[in-house]
N, C-alpha and C. Protein backbone atom coordinates (compact mmCIF):
# COMPACT_ATOMS: atom_id res chain seq x y z
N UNK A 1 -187.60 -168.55 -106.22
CA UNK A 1 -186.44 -168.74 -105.37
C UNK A 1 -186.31 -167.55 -104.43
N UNK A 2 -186.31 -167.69 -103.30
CA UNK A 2 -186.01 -166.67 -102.17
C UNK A 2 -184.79 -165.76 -102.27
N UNK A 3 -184.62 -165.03 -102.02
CA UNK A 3 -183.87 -163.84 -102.32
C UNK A 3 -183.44 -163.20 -101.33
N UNK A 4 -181.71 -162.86 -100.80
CA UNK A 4 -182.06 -162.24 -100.13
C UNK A 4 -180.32 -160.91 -100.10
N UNK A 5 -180.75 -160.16 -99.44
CA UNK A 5 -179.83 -158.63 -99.61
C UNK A 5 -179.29 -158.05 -98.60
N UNK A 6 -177.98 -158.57 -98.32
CA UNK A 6 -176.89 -157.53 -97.38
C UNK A 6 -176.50 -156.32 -97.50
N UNK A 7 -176.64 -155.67 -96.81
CA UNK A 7 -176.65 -153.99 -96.77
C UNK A 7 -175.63 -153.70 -95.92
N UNK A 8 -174.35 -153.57 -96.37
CA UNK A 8 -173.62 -152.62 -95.20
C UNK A 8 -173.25 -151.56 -95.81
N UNK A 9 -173.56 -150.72 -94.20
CA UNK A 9 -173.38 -149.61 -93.91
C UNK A 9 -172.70 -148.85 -92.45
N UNK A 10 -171.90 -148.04 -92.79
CA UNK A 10 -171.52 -147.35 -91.38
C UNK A 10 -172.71 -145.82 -91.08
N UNK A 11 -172.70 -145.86 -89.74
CA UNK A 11 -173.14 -144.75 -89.15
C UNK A 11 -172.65 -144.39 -87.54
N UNK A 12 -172.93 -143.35 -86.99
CA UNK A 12 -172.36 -142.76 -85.91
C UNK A 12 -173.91 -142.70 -84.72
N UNK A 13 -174.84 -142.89 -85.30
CA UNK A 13 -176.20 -142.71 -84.93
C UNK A 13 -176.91 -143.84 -85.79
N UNK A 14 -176.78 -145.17 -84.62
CA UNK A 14 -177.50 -146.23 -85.01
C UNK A 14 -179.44 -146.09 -84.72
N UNK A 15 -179.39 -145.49 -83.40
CA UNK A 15 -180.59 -145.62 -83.11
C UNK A 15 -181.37 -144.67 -83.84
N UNK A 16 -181.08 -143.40 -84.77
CA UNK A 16 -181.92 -142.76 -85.56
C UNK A 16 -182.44 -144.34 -86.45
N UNK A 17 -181.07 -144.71 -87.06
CA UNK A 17 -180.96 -145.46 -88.32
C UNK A 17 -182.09 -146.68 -87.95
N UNK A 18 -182.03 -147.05 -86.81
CA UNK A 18 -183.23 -147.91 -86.28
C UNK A 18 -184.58 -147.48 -86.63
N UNK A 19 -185.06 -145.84 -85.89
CA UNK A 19 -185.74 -145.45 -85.64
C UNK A 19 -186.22 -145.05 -86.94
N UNK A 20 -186.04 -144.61 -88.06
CA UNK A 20 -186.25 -144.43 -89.39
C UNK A 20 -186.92 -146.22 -90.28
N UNK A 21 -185.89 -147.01 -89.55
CA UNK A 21 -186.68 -148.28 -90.08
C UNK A 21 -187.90 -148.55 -89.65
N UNK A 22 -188.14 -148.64 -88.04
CA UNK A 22 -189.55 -148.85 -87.52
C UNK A 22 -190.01 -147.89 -88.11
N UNK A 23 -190.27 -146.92 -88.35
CA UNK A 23 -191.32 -146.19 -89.31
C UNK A 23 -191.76 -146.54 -90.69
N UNK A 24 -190.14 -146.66 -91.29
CA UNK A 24 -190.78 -147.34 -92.59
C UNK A 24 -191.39 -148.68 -92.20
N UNK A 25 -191.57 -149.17 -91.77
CA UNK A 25 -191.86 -150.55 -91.44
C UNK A 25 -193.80 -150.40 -91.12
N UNK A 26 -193.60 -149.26 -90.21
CA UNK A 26 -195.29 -149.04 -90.05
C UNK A 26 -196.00 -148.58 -91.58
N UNK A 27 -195.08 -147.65 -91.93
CA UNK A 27 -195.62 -147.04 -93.01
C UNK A 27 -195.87 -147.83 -94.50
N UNK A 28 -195.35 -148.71 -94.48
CA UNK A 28 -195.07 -150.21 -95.86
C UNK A 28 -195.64 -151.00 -95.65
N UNK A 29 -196.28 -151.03 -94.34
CA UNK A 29 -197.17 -152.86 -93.89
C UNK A 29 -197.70 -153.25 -95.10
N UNK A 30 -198.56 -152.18 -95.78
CA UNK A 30 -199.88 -152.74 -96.75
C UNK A 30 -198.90 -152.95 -98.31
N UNK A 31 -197.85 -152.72 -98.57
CA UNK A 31 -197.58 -152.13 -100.47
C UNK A 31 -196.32 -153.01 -100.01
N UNK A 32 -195.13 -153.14 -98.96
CA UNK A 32 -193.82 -154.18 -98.67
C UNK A 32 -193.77 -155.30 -99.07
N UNK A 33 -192.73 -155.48 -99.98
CA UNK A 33 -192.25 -157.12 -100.19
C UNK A 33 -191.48 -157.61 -99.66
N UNK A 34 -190.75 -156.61 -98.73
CA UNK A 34 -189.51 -157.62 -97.92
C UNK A 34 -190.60 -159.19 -96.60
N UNK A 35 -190.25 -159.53 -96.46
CA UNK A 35 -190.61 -160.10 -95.57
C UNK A 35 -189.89 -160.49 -94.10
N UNK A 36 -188.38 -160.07 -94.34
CA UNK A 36 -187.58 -160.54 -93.04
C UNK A 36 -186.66 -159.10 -93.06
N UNK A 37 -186.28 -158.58 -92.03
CA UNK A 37 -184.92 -157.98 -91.80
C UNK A 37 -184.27 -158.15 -90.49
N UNK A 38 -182.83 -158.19 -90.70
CA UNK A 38 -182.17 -158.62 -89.26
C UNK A 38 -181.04 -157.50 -89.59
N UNK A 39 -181.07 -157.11 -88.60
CA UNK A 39 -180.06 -156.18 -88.51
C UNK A 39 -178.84 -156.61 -87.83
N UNK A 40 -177.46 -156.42 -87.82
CA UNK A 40 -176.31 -156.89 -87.24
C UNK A 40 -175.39 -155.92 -87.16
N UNK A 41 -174.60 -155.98 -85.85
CA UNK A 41 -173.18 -154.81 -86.07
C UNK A 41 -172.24 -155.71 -86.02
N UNK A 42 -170.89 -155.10 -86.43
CA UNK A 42 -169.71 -155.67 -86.95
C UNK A 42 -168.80 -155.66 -85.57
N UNK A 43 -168.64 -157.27 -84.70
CA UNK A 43 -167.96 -156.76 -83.86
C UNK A 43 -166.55 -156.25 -83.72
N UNK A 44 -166.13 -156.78 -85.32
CA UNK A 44 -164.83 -156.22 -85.36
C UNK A 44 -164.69 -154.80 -85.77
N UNK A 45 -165.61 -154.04 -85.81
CA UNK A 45 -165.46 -152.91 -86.88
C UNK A 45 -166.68 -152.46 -85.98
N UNK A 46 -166.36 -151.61 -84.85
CA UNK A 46 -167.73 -150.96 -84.80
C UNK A 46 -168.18 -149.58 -85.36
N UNK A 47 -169.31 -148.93 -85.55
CA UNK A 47 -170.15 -148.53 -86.17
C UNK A 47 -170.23 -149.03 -87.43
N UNK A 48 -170.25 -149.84 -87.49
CA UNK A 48 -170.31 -150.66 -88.86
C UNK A 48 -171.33 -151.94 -88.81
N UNK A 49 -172.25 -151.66 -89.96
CA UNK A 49 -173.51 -153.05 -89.68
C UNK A 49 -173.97 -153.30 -91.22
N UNK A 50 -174.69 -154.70 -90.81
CA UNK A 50 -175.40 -154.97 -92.09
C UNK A 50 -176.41 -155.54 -91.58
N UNK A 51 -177.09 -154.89 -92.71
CA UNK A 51 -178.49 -155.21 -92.57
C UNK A 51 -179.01 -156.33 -94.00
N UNK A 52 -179.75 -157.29 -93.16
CA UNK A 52 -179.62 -158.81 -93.93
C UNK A 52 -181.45 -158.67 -94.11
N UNK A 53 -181.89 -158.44 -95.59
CA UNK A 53 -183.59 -158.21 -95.82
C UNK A 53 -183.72 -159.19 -96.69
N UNK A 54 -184.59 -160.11 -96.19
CA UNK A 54 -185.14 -161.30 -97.09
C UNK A 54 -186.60 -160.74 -98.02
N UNK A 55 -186.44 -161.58 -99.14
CA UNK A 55 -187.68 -161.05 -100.05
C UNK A 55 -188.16 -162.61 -100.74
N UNK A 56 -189.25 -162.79 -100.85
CA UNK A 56 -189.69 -164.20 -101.60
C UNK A 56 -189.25 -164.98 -103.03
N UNK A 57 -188.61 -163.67 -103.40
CA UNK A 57 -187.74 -163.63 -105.07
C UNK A 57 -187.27 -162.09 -105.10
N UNK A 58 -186.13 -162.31 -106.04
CA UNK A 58 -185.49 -161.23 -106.94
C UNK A 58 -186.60 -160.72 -107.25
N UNK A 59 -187.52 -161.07 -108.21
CA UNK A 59 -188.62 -160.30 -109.05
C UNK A 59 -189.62 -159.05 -107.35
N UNK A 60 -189.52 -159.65 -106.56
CA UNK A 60 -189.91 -159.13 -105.38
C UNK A 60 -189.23 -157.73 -105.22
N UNK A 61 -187.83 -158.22 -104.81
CA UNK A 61 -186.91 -157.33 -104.62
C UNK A 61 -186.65 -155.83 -105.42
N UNK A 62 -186.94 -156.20 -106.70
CA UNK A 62 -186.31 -155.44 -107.93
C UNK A 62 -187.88 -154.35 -107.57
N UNK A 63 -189.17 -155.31 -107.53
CA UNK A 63 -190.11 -154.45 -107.59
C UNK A 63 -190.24 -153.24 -105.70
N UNK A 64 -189.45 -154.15 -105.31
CA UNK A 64 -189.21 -153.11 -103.83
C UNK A 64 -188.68 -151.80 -104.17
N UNK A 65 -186.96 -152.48 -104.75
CA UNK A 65 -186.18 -151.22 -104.98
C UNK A 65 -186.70 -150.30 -105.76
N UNK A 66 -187.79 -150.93 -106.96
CA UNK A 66 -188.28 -149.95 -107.88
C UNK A 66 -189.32 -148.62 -107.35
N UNK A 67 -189.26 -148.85 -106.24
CA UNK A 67 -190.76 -148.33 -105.24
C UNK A 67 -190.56 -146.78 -105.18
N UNK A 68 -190.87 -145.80 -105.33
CA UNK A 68 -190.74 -144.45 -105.39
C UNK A 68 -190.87 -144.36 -103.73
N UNK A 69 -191.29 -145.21 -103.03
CA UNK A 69 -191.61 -145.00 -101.91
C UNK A 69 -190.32 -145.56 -100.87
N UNK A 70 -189.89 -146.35 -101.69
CA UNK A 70 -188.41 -147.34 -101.21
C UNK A 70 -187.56 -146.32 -101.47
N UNK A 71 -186.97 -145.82 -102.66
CA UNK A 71 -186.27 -144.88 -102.93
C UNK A 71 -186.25 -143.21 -101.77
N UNK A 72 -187.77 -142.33 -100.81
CA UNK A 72 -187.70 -141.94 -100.60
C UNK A 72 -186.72 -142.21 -99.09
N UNK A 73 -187.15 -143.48 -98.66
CA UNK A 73 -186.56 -143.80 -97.36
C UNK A 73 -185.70 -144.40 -97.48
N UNK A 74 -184.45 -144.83 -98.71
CA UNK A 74 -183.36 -145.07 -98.75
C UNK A 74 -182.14 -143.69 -98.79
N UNK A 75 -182.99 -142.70 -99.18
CA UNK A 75 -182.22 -141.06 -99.37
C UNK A 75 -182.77 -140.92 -97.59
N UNK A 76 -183.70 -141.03 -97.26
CA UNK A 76 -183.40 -140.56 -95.93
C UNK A 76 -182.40 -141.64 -94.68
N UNK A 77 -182.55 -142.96 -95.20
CA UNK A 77 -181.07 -143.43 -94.42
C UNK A 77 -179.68 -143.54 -94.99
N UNK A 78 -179.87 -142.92 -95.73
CA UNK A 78 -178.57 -142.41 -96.41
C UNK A 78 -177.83 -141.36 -95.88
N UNK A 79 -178.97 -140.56 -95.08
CA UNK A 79 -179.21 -139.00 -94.44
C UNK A 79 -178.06 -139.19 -93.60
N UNK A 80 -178.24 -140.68 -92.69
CA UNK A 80 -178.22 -141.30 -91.42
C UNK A 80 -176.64 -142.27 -91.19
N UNK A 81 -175.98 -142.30 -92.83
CA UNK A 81 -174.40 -143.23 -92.84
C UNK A 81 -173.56 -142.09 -93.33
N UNK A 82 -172.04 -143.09 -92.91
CA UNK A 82 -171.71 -142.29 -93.94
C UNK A 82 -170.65 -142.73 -94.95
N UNK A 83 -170.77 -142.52 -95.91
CA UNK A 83 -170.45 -142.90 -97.03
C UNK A 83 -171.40 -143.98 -98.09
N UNK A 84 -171.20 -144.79 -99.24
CA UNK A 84 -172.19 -145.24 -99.34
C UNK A 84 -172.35 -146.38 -98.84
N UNK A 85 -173.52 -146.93 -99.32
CA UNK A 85 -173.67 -148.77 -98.42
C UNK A 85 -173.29 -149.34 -99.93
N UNK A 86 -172.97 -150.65 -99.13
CA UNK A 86 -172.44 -151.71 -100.21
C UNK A 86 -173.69 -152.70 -99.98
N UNK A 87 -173.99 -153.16 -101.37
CA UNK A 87 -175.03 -153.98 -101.63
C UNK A 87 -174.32 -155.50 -101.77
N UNK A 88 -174.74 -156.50 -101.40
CA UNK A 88 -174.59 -158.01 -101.77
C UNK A 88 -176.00 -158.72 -102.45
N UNK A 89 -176.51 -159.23 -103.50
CA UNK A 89 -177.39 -159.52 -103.86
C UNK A 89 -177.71 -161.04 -104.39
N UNK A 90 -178.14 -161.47 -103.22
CA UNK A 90 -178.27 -162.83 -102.99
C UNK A 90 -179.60 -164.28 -103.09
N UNK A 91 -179.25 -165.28 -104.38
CA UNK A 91 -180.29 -165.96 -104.41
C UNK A 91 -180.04 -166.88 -103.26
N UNK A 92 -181.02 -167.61 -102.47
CA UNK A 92 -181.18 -168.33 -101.59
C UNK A 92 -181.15 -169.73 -102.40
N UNK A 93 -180.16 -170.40 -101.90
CA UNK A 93 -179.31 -171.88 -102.87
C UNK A 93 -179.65 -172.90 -101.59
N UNK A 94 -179.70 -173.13 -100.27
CA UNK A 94 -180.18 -173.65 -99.53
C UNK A 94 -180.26 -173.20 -98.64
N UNK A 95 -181.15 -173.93 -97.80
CA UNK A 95 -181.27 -173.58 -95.94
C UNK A 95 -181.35 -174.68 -95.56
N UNK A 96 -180.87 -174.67 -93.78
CA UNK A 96 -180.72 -175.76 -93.00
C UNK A 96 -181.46 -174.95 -91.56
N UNK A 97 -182.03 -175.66 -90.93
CA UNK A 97 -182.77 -175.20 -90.09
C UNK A 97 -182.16 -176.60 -88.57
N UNK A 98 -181.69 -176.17 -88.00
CA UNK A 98 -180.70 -176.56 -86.33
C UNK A 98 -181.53 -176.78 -85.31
């Protein structure tokens, strides 16, 4: 079952917070289980966003978060908010495609 994980977080410096993802992103191509991320800001609430990362399953996910390598670049966008992020942890129950 597809899996997938809302991340909000505030920051004052989105485009580091960008710029830290495209890296991890180069740097994970080969060992990454996410397969989707969409990023979004809150238009009611700005500096405020969530970030929406799809994974093929929980069992995916769990082995992401477990990643010593996931963990280093979650302390460095952590660097990058402020306060902590709130997690939503989500099985995928259907899709409709428009």
């Amino acid at each position: 079952m597809r899996f997938i994980q809302f991340i909000e977080f505030a920051t004052d410096n989105i485009d580091a917070f960008t710029a830290e993802v495209e890296a991890w992103e180069a740097d994970s191509a080969d060992w990454r289980t996410a397969t989707r991320a969409t990023l979004c800001a809150d238009r009611d609430s700005p500096g405020t966003y969530i970030q929406v990362v799809e994974f093929p399953s929980y069992e995916d996910a769990m082995a992401n978060s477990n990643d010593p390598r996931t963990a280093a670049f979650a302390a460095r966008l952590a660097a990058l908010t402020k306060g902590a992020p709130r997690f939503r942890n989500l099985d995928v129950a259907r899709t409709d495609d428009f």
